[in-house]
PDB file of N, CA and C in Angstrom:
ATOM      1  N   UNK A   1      15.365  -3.943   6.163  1.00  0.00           N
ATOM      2  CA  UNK A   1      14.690  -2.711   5.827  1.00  0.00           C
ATOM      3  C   UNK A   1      13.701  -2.417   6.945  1.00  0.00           C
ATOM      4  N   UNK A   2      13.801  -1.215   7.618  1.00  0.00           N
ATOM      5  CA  UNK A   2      12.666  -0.645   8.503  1.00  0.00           C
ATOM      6  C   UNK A   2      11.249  -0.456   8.029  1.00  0.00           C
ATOM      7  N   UNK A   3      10.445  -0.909   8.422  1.00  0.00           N
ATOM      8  CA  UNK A   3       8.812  -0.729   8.813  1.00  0.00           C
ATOM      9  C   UNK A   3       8.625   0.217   8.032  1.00  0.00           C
ATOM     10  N   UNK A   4       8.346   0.802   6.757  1.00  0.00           N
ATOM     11  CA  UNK A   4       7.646   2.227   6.396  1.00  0.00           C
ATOM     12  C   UNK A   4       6.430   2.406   7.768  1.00  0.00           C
ATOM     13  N   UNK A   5       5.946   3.706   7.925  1.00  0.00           N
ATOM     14  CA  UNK A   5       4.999   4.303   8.206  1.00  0.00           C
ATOM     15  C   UNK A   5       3.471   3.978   7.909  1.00  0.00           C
ATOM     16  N   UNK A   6       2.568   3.736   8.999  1.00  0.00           N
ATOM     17  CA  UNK A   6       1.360   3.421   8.835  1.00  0.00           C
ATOM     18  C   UNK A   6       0.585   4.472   7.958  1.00  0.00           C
ATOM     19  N   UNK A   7       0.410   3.784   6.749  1.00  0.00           N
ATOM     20  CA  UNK A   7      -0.439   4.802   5.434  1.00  0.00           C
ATOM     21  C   UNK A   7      -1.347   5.227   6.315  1.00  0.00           C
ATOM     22  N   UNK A   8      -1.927   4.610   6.824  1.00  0.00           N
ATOM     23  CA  UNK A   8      -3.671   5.220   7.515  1.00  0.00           C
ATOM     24  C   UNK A   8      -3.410   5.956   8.575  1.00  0.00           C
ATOM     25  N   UNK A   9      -2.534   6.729   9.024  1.00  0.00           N
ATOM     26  CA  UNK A   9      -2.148   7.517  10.042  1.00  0.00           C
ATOM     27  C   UNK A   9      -2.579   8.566   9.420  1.00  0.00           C
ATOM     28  N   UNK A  10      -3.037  10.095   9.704  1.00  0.00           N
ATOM     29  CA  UNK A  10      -3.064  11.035   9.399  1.00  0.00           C
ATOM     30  C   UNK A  10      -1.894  12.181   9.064  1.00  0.00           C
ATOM     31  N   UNK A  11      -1.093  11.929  10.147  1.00  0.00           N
ATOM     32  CA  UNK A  11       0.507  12.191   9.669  1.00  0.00           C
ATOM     33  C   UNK A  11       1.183  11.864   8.090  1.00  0.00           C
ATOM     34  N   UNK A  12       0.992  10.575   8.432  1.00  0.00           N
ATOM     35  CA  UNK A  12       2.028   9.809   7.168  1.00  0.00           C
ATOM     36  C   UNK A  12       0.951  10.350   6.166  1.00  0.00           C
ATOM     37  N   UNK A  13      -0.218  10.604   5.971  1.00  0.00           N
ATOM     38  CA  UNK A  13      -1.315  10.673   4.831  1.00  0.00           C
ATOM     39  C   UNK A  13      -0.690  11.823   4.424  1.00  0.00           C
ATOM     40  N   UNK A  14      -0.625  13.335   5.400  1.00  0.00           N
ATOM     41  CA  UNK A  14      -0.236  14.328   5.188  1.00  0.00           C
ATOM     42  C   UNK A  14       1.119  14.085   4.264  1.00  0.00           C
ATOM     43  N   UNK A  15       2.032  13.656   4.498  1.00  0.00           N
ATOM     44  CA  UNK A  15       3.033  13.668   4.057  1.00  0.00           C
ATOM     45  C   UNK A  15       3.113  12.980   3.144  1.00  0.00           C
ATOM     46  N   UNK A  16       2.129  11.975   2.507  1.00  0.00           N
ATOM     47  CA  UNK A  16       2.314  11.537   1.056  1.00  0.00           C
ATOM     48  C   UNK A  16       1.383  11.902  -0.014  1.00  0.00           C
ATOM     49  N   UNK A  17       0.527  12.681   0.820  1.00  0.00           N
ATOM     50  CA  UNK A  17       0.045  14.028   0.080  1.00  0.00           C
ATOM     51  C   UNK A  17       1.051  15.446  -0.929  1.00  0.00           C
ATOM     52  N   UNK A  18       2.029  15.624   0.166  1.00  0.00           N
ATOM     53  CA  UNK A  18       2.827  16.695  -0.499  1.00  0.00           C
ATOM     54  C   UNK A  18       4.243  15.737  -1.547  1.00  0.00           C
ATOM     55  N   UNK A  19       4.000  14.500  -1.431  1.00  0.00           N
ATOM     56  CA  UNK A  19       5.336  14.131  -2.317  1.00  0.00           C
ATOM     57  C   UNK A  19       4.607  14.233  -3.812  1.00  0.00           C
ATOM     58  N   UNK A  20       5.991  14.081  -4.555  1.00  0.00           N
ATOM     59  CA  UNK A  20       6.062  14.188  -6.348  1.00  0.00           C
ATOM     60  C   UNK A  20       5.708  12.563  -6.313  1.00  0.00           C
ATOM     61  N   UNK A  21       5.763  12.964  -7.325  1.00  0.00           N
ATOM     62  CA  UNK A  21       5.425  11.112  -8.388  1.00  0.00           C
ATOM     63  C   UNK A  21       6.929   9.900  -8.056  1.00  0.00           C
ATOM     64  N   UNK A  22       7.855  10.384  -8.184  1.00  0.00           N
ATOM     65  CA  UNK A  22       9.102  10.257  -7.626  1.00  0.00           C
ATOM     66  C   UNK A  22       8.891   9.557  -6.263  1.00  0.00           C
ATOM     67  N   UNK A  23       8.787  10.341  -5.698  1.00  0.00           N
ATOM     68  CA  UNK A  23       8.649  10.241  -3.809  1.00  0.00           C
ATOM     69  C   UNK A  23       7.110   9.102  -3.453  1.00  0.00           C
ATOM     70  N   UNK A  24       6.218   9.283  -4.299  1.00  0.00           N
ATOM     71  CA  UNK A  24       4.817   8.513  -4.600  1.00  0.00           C
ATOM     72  C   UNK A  24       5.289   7.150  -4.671  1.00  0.00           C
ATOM     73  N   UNK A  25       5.982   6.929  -5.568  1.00  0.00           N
ATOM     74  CA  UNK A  25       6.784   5.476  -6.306  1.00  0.00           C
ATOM     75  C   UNK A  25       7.503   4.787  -5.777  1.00  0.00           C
ATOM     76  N   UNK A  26       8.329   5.556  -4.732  1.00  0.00           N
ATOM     77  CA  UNK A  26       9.416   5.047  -3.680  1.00  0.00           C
ATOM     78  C   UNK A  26       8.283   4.428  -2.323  1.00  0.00           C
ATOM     79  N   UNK A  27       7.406   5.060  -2.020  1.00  0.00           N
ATOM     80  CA  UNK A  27       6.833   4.929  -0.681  1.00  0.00           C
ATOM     81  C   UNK A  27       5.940   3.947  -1.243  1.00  0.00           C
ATOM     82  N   UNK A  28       5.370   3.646  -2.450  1.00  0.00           N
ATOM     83  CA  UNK A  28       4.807   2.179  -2.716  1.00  0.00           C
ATOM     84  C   UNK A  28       5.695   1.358  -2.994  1.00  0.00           C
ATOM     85  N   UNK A  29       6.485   1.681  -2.909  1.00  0.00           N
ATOM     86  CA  UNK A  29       7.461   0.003  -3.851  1.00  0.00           C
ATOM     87  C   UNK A  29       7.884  -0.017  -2.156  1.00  0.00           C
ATOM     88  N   UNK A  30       8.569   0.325  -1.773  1.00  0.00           N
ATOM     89  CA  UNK A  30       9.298   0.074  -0.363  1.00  0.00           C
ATOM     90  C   UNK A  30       8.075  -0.465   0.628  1.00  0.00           C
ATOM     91  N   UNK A  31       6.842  -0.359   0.167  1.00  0.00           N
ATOM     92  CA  UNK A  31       5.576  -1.376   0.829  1.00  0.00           C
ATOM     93  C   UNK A  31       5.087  -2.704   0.408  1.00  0.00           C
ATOM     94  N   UNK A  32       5.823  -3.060  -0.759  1.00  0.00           N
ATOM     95  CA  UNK A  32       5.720  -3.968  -1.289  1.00  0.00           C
ATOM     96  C   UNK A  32       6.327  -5.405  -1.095  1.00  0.00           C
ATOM     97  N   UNK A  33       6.208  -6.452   0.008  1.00  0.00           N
ATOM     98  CA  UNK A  33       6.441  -7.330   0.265  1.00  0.00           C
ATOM     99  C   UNK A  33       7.292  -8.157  -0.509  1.00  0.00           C
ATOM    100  N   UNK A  34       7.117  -8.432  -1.806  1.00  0.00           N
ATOM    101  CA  UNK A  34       8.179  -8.777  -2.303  1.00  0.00           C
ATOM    102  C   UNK A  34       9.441  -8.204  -2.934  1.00  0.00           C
ATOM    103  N   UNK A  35       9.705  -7.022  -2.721  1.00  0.00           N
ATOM    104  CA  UNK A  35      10.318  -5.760  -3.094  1.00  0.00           C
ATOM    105  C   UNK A  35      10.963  -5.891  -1.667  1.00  0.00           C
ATOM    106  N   UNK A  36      10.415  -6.158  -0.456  1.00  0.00           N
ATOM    107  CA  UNK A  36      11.065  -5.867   0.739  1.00  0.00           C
ATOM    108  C   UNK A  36      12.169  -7.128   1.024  1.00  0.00           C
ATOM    109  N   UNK A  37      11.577  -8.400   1.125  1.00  0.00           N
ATOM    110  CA  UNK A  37      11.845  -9.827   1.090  1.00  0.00           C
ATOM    111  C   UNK A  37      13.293  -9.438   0.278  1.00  0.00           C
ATOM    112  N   UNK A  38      13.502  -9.053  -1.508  1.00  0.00           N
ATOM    113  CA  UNK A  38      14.573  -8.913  -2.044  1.00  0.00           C
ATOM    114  C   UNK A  38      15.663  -8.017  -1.877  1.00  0.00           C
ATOM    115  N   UNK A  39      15.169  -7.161  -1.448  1.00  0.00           N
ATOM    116  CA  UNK A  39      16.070  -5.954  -0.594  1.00  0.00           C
ATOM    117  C   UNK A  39      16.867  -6.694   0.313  1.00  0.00           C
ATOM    118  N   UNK A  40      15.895  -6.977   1.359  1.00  0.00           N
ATOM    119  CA  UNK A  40      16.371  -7.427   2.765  1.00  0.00           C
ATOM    120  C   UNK A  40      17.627  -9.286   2.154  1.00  0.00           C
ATOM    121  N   UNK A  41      17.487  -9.654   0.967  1.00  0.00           N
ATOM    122  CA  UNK A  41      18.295 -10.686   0.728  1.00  0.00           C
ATOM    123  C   UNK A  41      19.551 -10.030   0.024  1.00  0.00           C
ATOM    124  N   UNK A  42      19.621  -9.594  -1.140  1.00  0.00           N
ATOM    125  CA  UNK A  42      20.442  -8.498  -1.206  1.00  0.00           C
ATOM    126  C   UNK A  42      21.514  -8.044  -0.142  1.00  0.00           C
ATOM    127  N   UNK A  43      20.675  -7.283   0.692  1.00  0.00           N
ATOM    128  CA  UNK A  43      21.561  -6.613   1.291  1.00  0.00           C
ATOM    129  C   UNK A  43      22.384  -7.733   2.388  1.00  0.00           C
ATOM    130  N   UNK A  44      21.863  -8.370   2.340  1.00  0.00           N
ATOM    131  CA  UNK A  44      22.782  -9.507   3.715  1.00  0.00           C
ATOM    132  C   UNK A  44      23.608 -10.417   2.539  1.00  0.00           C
ATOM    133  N   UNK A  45      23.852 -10.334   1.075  1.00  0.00           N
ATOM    134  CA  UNK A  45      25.038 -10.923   0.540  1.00  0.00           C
ATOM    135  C   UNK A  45      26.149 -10.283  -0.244  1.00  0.00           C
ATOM    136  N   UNK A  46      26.887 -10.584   0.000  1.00  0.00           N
ATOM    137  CA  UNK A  46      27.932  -9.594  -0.406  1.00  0.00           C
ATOM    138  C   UNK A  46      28.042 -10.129  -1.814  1.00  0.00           C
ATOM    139  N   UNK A  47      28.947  -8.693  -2.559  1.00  0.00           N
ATOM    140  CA  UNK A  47      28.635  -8.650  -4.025  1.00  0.00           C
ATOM    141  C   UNK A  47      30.340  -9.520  -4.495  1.00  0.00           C
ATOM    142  N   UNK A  48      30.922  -9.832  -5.333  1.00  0.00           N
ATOM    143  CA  UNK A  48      31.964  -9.652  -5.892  1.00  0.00           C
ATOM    144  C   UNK A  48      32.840  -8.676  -6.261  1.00  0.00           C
ATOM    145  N   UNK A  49      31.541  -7.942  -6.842  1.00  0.00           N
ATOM    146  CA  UNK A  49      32.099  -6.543  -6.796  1.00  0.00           C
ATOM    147  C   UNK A  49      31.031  -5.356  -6.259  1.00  0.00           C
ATOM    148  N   UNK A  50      31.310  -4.329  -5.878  1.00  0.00           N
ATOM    149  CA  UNK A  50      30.520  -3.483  -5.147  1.00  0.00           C
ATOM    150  C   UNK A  50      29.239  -3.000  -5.763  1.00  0.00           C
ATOM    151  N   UNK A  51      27.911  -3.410  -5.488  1.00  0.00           N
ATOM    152  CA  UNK A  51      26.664  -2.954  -6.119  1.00  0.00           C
ATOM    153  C   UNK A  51      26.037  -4.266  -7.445  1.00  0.00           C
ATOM    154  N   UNK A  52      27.495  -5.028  -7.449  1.00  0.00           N
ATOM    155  CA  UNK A  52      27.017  -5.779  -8.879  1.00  0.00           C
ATOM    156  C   UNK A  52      25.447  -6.616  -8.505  1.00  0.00           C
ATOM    157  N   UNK A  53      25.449  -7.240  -7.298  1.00  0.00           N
ATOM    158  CA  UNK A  53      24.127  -7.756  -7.322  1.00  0.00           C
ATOM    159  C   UNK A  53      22.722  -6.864  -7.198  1.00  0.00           C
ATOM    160  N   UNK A  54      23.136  -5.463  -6.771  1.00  0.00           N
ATOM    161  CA  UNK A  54      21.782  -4.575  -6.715  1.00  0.00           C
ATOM    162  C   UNK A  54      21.646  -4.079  -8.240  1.00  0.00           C
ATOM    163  N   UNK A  55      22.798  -3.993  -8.955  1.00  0.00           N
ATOM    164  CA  UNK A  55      22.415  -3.334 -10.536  1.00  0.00           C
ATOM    165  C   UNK A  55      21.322  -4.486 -11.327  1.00  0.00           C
ATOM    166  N   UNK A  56      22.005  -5.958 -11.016  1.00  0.00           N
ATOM    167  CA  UNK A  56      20.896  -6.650 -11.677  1.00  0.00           C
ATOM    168  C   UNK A  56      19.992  -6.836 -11.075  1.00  0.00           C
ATOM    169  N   UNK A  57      19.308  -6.385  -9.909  1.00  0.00           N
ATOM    170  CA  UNK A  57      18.154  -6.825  -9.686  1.00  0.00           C
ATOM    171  C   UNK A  57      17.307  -5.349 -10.100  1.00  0.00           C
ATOM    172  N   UNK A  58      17.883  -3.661 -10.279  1.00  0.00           N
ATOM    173  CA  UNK A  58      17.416  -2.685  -9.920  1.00  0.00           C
ATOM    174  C   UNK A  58      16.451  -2.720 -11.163  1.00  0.00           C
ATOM    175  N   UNK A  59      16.581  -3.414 -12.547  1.00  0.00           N
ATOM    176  CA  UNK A  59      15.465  -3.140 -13.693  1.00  0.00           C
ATOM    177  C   UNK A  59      14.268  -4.110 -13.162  1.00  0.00           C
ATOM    178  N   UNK A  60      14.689  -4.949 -12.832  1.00  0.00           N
ATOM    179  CA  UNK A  60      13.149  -5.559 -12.020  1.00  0.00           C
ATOM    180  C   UNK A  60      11.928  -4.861 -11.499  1.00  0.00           C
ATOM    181  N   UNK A  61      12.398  -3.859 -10.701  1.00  0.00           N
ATOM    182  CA  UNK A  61      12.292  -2.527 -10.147  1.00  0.00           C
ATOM    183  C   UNK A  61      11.886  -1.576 -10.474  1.00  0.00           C
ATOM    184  N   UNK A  62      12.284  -1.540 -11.599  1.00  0.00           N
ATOM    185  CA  UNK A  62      12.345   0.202 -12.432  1.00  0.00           C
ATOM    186  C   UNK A  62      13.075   0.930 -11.564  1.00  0.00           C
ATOM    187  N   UNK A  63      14.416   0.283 -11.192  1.00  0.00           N
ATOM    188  CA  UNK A  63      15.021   1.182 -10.555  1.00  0.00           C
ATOM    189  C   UNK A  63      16.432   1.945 -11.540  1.00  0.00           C
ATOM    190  N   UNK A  64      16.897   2.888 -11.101  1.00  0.00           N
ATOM    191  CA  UNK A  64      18.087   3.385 -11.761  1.00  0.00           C
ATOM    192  C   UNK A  64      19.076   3.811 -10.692  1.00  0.00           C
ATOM    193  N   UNK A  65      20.097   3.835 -11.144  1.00  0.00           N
ATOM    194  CA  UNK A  65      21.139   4.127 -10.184  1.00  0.00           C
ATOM    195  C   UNK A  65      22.750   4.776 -11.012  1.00  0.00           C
ATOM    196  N   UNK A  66      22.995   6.104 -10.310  1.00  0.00           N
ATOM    197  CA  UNK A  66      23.906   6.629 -11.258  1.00  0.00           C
ATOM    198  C   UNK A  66      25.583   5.632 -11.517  1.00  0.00           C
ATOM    199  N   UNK A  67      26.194   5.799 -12.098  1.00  0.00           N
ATOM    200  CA  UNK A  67      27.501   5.272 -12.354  1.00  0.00           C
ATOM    201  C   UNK A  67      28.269   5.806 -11.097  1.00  0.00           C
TER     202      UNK A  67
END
């Protein structure tokens, strides 16, 4: 997973100024070190079947993901 954006920049401030609650939620969790650590393991193992290991980790998360 890439580097999010330095919060304390004036740029990036601007721009997480104009996001929804939605967009708010994504740009803290994706800063979240152990949220990143599981991503980044995840994604380097392959599933059995396609997505099966991201569905069980996504309620950890509060994540959702369509069918």
């Amino acid at each position: 997973m890439a580097e999010p954006p330095d919060w304390r920049s004036q740029e990036t401030e601007r721009a997480l100024n104009r996001l929804e609650r939605q967009g708010f939620a994504w740009e803290f969790l994706r800063r979240n070190p152990v949220y990143r650590s599981e991503y980044d393991r995840l994604h380097g193992t392959p599933a059995s079947r396609p997505g099966a290991s991201q569905r069980s980790a996504a309620p950890q998360w509060g994540l959702r993901f369509p069918d």
